[in-house]
Protein backbone atom coordinates (compact mmCIF):
# COMPACT_ATOMS: atom_id res chain seq x y z
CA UNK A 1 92.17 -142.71 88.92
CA UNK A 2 95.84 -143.02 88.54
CA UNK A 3 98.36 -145.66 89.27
CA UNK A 4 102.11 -144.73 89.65
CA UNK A 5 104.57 -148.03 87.69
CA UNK A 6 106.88 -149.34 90.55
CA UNK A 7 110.88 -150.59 89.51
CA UNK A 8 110.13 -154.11 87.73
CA UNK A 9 106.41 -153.71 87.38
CA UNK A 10 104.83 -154.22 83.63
CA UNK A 11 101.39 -153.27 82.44
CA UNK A 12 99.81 -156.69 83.71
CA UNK A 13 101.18 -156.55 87.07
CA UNK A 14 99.54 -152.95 87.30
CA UNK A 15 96.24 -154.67 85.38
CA UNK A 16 95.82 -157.65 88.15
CA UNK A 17 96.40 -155.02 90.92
CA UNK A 18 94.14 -152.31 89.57
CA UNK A 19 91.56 -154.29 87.99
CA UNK A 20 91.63 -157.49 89.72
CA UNK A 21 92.20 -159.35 86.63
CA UNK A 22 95.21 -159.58 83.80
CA UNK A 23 92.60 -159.39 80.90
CA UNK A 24 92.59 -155.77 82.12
CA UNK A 25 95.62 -155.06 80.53
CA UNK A 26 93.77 -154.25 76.96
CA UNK A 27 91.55 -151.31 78.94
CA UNK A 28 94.94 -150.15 80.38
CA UNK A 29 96.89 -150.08 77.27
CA UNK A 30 93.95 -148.12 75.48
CA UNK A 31 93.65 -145.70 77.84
CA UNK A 32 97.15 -144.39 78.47
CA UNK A 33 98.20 -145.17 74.65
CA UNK A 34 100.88 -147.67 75.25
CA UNK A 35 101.68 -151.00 74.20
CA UNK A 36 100.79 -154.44 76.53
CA UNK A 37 104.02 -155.71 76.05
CA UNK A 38 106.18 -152.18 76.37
CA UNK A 39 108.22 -151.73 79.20
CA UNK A 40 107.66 -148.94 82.03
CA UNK A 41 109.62 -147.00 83.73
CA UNK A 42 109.88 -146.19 87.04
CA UNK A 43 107.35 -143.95 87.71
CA UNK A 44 105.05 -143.79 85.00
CA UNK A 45 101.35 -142.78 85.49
CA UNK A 46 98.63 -145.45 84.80
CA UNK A 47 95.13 -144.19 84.38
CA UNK A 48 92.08 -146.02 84.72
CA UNK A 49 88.52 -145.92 85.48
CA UNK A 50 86.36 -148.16 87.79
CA UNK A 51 84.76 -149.34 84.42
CA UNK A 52 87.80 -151.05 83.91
CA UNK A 53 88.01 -153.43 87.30
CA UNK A 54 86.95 -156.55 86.12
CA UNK A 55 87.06 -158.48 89.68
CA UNK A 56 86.67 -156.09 92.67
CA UNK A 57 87.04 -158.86 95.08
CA UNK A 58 90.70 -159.42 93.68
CA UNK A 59 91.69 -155.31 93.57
CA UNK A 60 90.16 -155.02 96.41
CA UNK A 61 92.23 -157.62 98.34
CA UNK A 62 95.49 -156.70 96.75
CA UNK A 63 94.48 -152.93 97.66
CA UNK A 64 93.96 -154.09 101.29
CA UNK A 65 96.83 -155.85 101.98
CA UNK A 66 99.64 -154.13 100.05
CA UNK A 67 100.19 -156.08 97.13
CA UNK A 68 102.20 -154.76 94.40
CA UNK A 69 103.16 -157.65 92.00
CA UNK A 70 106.70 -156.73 89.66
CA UNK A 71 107.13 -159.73 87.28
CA UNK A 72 109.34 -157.69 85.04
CA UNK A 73 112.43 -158.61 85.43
CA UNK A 74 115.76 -158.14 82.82
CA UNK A 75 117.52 -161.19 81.59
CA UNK A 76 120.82 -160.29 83.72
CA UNK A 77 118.77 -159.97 86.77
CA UNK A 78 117.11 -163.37 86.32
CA UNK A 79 120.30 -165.17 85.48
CA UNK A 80 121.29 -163.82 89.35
CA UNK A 81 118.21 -164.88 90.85
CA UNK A 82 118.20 -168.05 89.19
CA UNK A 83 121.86 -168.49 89.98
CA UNK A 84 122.78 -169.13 86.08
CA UNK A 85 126.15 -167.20 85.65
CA UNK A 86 125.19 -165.13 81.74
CA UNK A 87 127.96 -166.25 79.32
CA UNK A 88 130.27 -163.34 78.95
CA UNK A 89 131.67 -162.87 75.13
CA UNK A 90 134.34 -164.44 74.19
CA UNK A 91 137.82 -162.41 73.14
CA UNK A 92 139.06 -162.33 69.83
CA UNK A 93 142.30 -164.46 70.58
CA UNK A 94 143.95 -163.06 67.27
CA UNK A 95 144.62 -159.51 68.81
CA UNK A 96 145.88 -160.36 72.02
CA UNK A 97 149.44 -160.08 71.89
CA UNK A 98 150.89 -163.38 74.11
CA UNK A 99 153.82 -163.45 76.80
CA UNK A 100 156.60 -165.06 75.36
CA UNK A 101 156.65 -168.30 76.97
CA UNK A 102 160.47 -169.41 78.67
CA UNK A 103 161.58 -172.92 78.42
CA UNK A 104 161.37 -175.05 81.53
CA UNK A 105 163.41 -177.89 82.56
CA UNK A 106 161.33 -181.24 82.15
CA UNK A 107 163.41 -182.87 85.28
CA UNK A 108 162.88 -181.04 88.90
CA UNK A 109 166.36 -181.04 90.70
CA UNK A 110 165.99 -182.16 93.73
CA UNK A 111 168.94 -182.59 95.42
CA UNK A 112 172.92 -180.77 94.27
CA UNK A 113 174.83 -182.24 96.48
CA UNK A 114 176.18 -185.41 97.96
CA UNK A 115 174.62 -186.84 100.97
CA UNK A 116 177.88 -186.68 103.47
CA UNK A 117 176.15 -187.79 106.95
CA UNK A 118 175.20 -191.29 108.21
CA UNK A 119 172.35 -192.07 109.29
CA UNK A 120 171.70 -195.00 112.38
């Protein structure tokens, strides 16, 4: 049987669904000749056998209802769902050129001219 990799899945998320356990990964990664922690892209085929399902009950239920786990998420998209802004690098300060910077006046002038009016 074959399995097609969904965006953000990794082999154990395809392992608990297909096998009904994560220790399934190992029979997975044997099979199609990949690695347990490599990534996957969208799309790629997953064979496996019903020798491999470990807990039918679990397959089974995720099978029946729809469940497609994808616990593979990149560091930038975490950082979003976790609300953590990612640090962005810092400039080299010695090649920006700076604006020339114009003297200012230390007292604000508030009033040039001579009150003339009365006031009652």
């Amino acid at each position: 049987m074959k399995t097609t990799a969904r965006e953000g899945q990794c082999l154990v998320d395809i392992a608990l669904a297909a096998t009904g356990s994560v220790e399934g990964v190992w029979a997975l990664a044997l099979r199609n000749g990949m690695s347990v922690t490599g990534e996957l892209g969208h799309g790629t085929e997953i064979a496996w056998e019903a020798g491999d399902v470990t807990d039918a009950r679990v397959a089974g239920k995720y099978a029946a209802e729809g469940i497609c786990p994808a616990t593979a998420v990149n560091e930038k998209t975490l950082a979003g769902l976790l609300d953590k802004p990612m640090a962005a690098p810092r400039p080299d300060y010695e090649t920006i050129v700076a604006d020339p910077v114009k003297t200012q006046p230390t007292r604000a002038a508030v009033f040039t001219v001579e009150f003339t009016a009365t006031f009652s």
